[in-house]
C-alpha atoms as a PDB file:
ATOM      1  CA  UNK A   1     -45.831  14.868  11.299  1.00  0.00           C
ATOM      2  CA  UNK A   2     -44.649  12.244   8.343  1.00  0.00           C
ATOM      3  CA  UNK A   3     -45.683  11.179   5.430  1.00  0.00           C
ATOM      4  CA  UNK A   4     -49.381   9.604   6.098  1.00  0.00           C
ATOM      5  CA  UNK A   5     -52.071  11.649   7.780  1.00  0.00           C
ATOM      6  CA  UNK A   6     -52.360  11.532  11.767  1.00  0.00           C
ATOM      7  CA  UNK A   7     -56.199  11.658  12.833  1.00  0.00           C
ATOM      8  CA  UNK A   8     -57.119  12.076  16.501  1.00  0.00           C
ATOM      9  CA  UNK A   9     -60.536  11.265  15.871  1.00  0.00           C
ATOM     10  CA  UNK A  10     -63.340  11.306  13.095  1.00  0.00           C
ATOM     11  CA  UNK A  11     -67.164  11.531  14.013  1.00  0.00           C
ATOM     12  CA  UNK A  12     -70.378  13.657  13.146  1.00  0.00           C
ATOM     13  CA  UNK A  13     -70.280  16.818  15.307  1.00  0.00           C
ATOM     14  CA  UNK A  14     -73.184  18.946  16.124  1.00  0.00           C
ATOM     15  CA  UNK A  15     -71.496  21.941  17.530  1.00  0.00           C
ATOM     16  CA  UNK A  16     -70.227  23.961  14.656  1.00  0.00           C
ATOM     17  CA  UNK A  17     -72.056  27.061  13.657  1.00  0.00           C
ATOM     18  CA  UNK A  18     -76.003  26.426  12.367  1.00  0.00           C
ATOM     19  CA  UNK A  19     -75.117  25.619   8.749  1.00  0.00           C
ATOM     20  CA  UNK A  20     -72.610  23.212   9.294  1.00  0.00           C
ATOM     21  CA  UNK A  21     -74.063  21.501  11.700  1.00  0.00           C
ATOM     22  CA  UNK A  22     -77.570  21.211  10.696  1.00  0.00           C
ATOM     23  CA  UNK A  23     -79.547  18.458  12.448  1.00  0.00           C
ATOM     24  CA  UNK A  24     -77.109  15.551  11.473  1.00  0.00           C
ATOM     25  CA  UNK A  25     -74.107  17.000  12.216  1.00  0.00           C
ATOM     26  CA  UNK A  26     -70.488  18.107  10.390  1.00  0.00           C
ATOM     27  CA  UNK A  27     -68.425  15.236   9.088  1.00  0.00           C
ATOM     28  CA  UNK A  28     -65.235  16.438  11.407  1.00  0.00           C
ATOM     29  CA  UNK A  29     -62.051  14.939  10.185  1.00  0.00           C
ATOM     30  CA  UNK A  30     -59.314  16.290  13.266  1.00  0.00           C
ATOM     31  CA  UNK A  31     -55.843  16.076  12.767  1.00  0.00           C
ATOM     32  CA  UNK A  32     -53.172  15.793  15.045  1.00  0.00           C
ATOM     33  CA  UNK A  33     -50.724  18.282  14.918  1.00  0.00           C
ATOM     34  CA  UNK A  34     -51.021  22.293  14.331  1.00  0.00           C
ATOM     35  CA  UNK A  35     -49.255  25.356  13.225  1.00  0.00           C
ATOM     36  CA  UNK A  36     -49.555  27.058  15.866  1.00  0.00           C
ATOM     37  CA  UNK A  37     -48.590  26.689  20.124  1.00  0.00           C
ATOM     38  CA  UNK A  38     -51.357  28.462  21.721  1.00  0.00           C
ATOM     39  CA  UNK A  39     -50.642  29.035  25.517  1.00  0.00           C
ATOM     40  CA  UNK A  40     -54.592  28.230  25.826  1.00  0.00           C
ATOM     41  CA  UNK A  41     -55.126  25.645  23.691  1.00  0.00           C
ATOM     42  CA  UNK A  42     -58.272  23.371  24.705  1.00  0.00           C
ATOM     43  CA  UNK A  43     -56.744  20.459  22.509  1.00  0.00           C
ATOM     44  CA  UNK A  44     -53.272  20.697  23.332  1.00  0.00           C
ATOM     45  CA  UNK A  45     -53.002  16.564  23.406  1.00  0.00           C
ATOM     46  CA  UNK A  46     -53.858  16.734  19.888  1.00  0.00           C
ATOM     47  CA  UNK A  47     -52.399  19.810  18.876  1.00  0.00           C
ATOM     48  CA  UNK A  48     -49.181  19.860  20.404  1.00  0.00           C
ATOM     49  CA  UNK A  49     -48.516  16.304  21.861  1.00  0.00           C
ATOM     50  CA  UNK A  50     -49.381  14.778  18.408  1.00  0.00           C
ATOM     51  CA  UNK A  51     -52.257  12.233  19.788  1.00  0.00           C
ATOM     52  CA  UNK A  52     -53.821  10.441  17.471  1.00  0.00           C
ATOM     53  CA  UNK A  53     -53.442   7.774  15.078  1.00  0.00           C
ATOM     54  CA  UNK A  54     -51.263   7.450  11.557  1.00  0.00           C
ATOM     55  CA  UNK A  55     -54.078   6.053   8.644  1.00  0.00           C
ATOM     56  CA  UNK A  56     -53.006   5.982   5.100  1.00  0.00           C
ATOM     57  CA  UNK A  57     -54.690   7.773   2.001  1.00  0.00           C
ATOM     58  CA  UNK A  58     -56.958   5.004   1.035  1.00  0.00           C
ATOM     59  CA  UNK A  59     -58.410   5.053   4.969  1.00  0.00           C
ATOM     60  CA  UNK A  60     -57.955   8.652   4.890  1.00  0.00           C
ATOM     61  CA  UNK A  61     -60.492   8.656   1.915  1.00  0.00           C
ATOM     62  CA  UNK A  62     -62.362   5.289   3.590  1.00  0.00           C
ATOM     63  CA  UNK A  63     -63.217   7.732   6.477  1.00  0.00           C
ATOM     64  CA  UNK A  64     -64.788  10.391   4.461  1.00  0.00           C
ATOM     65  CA  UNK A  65     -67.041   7.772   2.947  1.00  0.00           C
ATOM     66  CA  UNK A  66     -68.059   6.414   6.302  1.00  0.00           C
ATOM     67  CA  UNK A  67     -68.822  10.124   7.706  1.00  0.00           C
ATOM     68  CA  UNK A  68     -71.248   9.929   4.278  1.00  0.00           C
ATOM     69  CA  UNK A  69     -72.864   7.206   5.406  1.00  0.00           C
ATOM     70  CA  UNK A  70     -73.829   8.490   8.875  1.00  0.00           C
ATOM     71  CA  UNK A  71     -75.775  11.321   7.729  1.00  0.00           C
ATOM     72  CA  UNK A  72     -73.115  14.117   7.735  1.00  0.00           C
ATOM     73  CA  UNK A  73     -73.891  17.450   6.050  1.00  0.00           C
ATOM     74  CA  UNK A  74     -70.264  18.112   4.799  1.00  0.00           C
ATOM     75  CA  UNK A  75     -66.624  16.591   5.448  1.00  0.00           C
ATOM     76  CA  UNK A  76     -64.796  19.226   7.763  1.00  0.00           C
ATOM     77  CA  UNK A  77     -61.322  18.993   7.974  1.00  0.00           C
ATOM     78  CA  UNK A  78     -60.372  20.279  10.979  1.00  0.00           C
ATOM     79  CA  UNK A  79     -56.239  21.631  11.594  1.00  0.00           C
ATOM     80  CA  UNK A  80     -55.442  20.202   7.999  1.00  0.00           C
ATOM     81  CA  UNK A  81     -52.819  22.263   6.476  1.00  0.00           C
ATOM     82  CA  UNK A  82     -49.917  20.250   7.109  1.00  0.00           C
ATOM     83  CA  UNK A  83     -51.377  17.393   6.054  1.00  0.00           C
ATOM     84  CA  UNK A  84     -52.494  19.138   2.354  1.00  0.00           C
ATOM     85  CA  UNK A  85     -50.916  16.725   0.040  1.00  0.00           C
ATOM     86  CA  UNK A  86     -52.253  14.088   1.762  1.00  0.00           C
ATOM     87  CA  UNK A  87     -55.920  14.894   2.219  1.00  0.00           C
ATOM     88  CA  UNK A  88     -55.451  15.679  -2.034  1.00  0.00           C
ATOM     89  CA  UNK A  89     -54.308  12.400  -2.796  1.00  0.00           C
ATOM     90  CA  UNK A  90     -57.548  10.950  -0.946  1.00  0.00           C
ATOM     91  CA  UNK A  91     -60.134  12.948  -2.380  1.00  0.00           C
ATOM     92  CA  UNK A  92     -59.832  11.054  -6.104  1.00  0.00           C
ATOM     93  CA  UNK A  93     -60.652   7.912  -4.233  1.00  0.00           C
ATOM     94  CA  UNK A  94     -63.166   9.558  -2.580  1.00  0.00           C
ATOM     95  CA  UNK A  95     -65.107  10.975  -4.798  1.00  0.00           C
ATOM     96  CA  UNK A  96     -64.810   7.405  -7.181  1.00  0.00           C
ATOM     97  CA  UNK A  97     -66.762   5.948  -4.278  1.00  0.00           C
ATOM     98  CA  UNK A  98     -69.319   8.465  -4.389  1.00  0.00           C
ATOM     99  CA  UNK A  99     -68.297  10.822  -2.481  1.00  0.00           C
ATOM    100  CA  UNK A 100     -70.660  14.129  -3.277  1.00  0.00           C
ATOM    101  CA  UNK A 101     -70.496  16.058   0.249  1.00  0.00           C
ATOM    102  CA  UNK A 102     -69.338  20.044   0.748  1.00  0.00           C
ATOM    103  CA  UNK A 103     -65.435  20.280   1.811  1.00  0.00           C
ATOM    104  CA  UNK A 104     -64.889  22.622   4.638  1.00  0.00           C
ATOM    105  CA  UNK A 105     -61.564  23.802   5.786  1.00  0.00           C
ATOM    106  CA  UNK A 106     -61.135  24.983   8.828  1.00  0.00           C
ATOM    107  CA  UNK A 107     -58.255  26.520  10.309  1.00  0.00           C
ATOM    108  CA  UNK A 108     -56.486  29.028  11.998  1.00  0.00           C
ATOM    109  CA  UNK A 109     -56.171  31.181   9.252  1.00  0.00           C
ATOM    110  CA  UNK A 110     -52.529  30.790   9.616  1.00  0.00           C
ATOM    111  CA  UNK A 111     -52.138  30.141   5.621  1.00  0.00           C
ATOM    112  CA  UNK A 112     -50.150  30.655   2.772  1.00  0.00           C
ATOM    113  CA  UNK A 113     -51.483  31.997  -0.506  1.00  0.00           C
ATOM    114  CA  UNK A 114     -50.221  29.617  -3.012  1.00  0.00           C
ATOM    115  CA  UNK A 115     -51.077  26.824  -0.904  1.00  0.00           C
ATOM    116  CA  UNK A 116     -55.044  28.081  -0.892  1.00  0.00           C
ATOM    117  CA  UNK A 117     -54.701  28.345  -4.287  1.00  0.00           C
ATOM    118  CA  UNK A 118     -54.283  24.788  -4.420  1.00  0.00           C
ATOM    119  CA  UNK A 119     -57.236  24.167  -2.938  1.00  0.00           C
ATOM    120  CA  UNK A 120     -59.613  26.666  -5.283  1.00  0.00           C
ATOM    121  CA  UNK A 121     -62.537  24.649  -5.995  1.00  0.00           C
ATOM    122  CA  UNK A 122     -61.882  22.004  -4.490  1.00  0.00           C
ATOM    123  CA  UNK A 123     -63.112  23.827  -0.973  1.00  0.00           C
ATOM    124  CA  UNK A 124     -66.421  24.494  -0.512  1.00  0.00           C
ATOM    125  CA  UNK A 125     -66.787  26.276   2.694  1.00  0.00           C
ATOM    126  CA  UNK A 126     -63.815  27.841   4.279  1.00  0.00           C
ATOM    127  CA  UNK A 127     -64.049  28.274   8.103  1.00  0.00           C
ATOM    128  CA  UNK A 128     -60.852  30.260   8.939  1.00  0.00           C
ATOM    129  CA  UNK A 129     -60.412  32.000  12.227  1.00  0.00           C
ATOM    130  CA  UNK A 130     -58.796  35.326  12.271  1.00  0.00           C
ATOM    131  CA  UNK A 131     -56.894  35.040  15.836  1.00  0.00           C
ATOM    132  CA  UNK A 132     -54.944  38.526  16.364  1.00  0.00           C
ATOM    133  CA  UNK A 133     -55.256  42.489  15.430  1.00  0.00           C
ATOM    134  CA  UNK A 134     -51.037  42.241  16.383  1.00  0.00           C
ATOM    135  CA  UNK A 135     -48.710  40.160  15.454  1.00  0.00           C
ATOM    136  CA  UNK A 136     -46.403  40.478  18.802  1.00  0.00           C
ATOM    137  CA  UNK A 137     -49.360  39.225  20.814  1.00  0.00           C
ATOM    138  CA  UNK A 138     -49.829  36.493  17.993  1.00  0.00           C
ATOM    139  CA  UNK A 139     -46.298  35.198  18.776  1.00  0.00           C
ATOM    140  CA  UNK A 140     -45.964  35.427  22.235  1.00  0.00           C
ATOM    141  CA  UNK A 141     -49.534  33.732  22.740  1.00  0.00           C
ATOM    142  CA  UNK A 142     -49.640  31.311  20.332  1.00  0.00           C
ATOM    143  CA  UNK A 143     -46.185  31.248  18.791  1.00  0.00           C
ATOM    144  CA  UNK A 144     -47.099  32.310  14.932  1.00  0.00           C
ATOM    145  CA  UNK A 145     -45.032  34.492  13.587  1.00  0.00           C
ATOM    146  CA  UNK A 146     -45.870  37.649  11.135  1.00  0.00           C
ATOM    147  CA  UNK A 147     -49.636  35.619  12.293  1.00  0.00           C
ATOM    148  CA  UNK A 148     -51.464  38.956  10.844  1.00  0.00           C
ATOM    149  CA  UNK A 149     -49.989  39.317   7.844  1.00  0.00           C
ATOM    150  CA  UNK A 150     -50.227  35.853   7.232  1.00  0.00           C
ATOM    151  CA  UNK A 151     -54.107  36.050   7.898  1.00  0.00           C
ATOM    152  CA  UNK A 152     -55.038  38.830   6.516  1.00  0.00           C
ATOM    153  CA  UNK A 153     -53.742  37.691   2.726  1.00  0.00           C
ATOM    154  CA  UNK A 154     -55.432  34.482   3.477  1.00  0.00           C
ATOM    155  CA  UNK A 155     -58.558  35.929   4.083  1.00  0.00           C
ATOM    156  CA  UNK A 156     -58.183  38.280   1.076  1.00  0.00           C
ATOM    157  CA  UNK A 157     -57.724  34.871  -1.105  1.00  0.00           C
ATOM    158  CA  UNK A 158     -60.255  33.425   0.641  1.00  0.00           C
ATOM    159  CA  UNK A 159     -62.518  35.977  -0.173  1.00  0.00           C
ATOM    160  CA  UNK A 160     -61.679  36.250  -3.663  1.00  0.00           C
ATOM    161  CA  UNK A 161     -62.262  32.435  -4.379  1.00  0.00           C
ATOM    162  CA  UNK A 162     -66.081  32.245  -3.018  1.00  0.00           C
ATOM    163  CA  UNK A 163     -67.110  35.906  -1.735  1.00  0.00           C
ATOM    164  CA  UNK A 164     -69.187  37.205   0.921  1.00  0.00           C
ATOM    165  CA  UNK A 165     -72.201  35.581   0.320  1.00  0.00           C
ATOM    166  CA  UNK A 166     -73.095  31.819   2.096  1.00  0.00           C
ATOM    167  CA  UNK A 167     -74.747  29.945   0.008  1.00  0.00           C
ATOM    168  CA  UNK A 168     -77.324  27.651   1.206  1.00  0.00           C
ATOM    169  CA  UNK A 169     -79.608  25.133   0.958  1.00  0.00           C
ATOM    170  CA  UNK A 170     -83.416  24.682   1.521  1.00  0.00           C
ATOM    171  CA  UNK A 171     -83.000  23.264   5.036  1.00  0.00           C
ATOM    172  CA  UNK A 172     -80.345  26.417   5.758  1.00  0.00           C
ATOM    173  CA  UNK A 173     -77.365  23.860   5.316  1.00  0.00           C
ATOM    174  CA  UNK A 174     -73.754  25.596   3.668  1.00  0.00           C
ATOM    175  CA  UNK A 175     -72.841  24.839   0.215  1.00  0.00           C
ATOM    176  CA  UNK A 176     -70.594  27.210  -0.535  1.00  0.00           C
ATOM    177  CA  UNK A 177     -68.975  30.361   0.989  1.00  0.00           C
ATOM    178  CA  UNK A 178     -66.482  31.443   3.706  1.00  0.00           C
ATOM    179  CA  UNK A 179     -67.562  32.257   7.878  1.00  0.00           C
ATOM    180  CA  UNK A 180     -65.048  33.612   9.878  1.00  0.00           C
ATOM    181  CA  UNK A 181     -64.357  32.790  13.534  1.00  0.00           C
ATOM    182  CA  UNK A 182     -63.102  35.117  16.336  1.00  0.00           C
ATOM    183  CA  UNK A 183     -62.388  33.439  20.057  1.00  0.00           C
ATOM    184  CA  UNK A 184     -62.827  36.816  21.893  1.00  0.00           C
ATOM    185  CA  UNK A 185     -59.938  37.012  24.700  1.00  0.00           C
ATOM    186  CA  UNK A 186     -59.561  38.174  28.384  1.00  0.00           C
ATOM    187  CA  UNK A 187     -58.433  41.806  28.512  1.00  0.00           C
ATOM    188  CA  UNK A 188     -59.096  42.532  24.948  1.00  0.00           C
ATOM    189  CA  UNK A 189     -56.061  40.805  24.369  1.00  0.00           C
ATOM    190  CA  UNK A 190     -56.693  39.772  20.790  1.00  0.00           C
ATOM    191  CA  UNK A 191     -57.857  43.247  19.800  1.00  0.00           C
ATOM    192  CA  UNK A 192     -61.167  42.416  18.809  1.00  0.00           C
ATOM    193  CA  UNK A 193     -62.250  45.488  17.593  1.00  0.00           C
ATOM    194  CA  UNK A 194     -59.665  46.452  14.902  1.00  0.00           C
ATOM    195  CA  UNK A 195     -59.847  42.286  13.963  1.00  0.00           C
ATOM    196  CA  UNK A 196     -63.571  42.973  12.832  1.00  0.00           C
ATOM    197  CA  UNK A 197     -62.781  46.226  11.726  1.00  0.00           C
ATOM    198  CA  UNK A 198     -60.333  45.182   8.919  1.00  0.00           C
ATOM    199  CA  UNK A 199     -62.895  42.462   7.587  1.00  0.00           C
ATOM    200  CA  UNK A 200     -65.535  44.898   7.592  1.00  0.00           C
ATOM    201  CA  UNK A 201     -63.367  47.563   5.711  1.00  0.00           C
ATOM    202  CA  UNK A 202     -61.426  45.338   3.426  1.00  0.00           C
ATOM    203  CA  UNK A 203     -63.633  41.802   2.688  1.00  0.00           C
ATOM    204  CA  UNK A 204     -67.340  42.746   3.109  1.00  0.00           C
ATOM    205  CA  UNK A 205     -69.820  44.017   6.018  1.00  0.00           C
ATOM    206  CA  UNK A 206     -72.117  40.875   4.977  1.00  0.00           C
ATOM    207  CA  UNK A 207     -69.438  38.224   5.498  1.00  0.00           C
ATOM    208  CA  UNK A 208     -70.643  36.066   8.159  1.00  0.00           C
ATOM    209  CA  UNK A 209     -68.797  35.952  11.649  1.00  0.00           C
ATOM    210  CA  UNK A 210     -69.136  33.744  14.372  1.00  0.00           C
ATOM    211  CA  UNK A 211     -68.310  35.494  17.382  1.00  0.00           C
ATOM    212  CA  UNK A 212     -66.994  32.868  20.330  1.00  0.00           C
ATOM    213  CA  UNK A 213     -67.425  33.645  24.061  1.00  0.00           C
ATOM    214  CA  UNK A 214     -66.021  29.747  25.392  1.00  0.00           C
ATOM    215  CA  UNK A 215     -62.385  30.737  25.928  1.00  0.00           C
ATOM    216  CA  UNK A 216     -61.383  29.281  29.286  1.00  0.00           C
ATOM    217  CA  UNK A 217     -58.061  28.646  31.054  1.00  0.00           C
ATOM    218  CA  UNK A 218     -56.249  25.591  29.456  1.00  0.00           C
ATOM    219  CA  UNK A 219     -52.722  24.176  28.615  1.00  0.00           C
ATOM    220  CA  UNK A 220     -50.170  26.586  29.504  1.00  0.00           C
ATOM    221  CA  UNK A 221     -52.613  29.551  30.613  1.00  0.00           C
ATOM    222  CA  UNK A 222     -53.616  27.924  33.806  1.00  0.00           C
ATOM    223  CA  UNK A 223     -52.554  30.660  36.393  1.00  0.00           C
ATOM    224  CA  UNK A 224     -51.685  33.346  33.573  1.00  0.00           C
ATOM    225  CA  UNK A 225     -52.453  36.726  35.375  1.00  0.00           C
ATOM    226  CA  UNK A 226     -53.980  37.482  31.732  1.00  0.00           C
ATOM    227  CA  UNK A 227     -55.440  34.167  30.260  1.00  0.00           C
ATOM    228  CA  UNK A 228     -56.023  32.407  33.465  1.00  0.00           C
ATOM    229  CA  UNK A 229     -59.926  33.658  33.777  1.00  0.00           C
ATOM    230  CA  UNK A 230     -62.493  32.868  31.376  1.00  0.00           C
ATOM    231  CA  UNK A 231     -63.792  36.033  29.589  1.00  0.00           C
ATOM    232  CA  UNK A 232     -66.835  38.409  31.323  1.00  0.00           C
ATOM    233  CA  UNK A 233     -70.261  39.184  30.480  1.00  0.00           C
ATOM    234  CA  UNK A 234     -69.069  42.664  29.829  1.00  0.00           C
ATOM    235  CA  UNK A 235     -66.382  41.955  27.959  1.00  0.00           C
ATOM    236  CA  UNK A 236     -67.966  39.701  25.891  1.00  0.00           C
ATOM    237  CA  UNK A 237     -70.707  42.488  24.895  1.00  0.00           C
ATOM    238  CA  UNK A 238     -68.188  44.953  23.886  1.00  0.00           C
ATOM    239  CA  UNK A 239     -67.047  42.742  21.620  1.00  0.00           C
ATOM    240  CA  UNK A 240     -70.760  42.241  20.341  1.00  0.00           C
ATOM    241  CA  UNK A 241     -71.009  45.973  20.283  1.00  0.00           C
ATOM    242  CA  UNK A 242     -67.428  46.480  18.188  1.00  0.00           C
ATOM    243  CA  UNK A 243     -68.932  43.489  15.720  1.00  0.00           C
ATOM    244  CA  UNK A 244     -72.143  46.099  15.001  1.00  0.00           C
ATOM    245  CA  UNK A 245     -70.251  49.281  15.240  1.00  0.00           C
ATOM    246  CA  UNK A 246     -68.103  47.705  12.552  1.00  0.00           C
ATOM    247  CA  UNK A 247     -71.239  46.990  10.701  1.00  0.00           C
ATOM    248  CA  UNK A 248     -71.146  43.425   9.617  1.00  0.00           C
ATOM    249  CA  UNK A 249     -74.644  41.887   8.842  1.00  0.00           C
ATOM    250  CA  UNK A 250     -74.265  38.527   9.414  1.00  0.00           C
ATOM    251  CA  UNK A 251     -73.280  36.145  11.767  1.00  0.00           C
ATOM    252  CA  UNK A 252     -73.416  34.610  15.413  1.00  0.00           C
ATOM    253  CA  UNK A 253     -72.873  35.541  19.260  1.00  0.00           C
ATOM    254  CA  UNK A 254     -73.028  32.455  21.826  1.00  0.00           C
ATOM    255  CA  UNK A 255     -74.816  31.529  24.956  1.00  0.00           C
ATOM    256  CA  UNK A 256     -73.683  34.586  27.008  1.00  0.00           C
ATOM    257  CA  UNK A 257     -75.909  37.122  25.099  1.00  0.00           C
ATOM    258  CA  UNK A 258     -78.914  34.618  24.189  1.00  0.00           C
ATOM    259  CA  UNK A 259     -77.882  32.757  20.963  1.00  0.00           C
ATOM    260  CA  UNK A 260     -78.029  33.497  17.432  1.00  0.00           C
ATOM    261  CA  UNK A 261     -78.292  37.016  16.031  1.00  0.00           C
END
């Protein structure tokens, strides 16, 4: 992607789970680009095509400032692991112009250890997703290879930086903590069920999960015999029954079942 950081776009956003959002909305920074090639991907422009625009550090850190000023609970970084280095150089700058806002990462839990160690206390709220329950429907779907082993040690570093517990403020808002997201898939195809299993058994039963029902047809999966249908009611709800038979406490389910839980 280069040297300087490639932004799509930059704007509060009021559709991220309850504490991020809030009333004002999340401070979403995306980036173009990705480390992944989902065959569904709903921003495949920006993802794969590269759209967006090349800033450097000191706008970079000029944006976050901006998003500050417009009411936003937090500065989410949205697809930022290849740009890393760059999003550290800004945040000096940043923070000398009074920056004070939660950092939330969010990715596709496609990481490397030693480069989320990197970021240890420096992220606030981490907002990985955990994709896959096998790694040969991780790479023929969205082109990540080894994707689960990749994910789970993330998620076990994750963990072990900030914990289970969310920590909030008095309006509800996120200061600190992890929440993981699951985009449930046609046909059981990303193995829901042993996904929520394995956090339940090996982070926490209270780690919070948000539970996504909007997959539809996109990109590549247009036509699919697999992909090219959104999910069902039904299958939808046995994922919400695997995410209590796993027994984690916390979290959210979407519009298909009635909201929050």
């Amino acid at each position: 992607m280069g040297d300087l950081p490639r932004l799509s776009s930059w704007n509060l956003h009021k559709w991220e789970e309850p504490p991020i959002s809030g009333i004002c909305g999340s401070g979403t920074i995306f980036f173009s680009g990705c480390t992944g090639r989902c065959l569904f991907c709903q921003n495949y422009p920006i993802s794969q095509l590269g759209y967006g625009d090349t800033v450097s550090i000191e706008r970079l850190a000029a944006i976050m400032l901006e998003l500050q000023r417009k009411g936003a609970h937090n500065i989410n970084f949205v697809t930022p692991t290849h740009f890393m280095p760059q999003i550290l150089a800004a945040l000096p700058a940043a923070i000398e112009g009074g920056l004070r806002l939660p950092l939330v990462y969010n990715s596709s839990g496609y990481e490397r250890v030693e480069a989320l160690r990197l970021l240890e206390n420096v992220v606030d709220i981490w907002l990985p997703d955990t994709k896959y329950a096998a790694s040969d429907v991780a790479r023929k779907n969205s082109g990540f290879s080894d994707y689960v082993k990749f994910n789970r040690e993330a998620l076990l570093e994750i963990y072990r930086q900030v914990g289970a517990d969310l920590e909030l403020d008095e309006k509800g808002l996120a200061l600190r903590g992890m929440i993981i997201r699951h985009l449930v898939l046609p046909c059981g195809l990303a193995g829901t069920d042993k996904v929520l299993r394995w956090v339940a058994d090996h982070l926490s039963p209270s780690v919070h999960i948000s539970l996504m029902d909007q997959y539809f047809p996109a990109h590549r999966a247009v036509g699919d015999p697999i992909l090219g249908r959104k999910i069902t009611l039904e299958e939808y709800k046995v994922a919400l029954d695997a995410c209590h038979a796993a027994g984690l406490e916390n979290g959210w389910c979407q519009e298909t079942t009635g909201g929050s839980d």
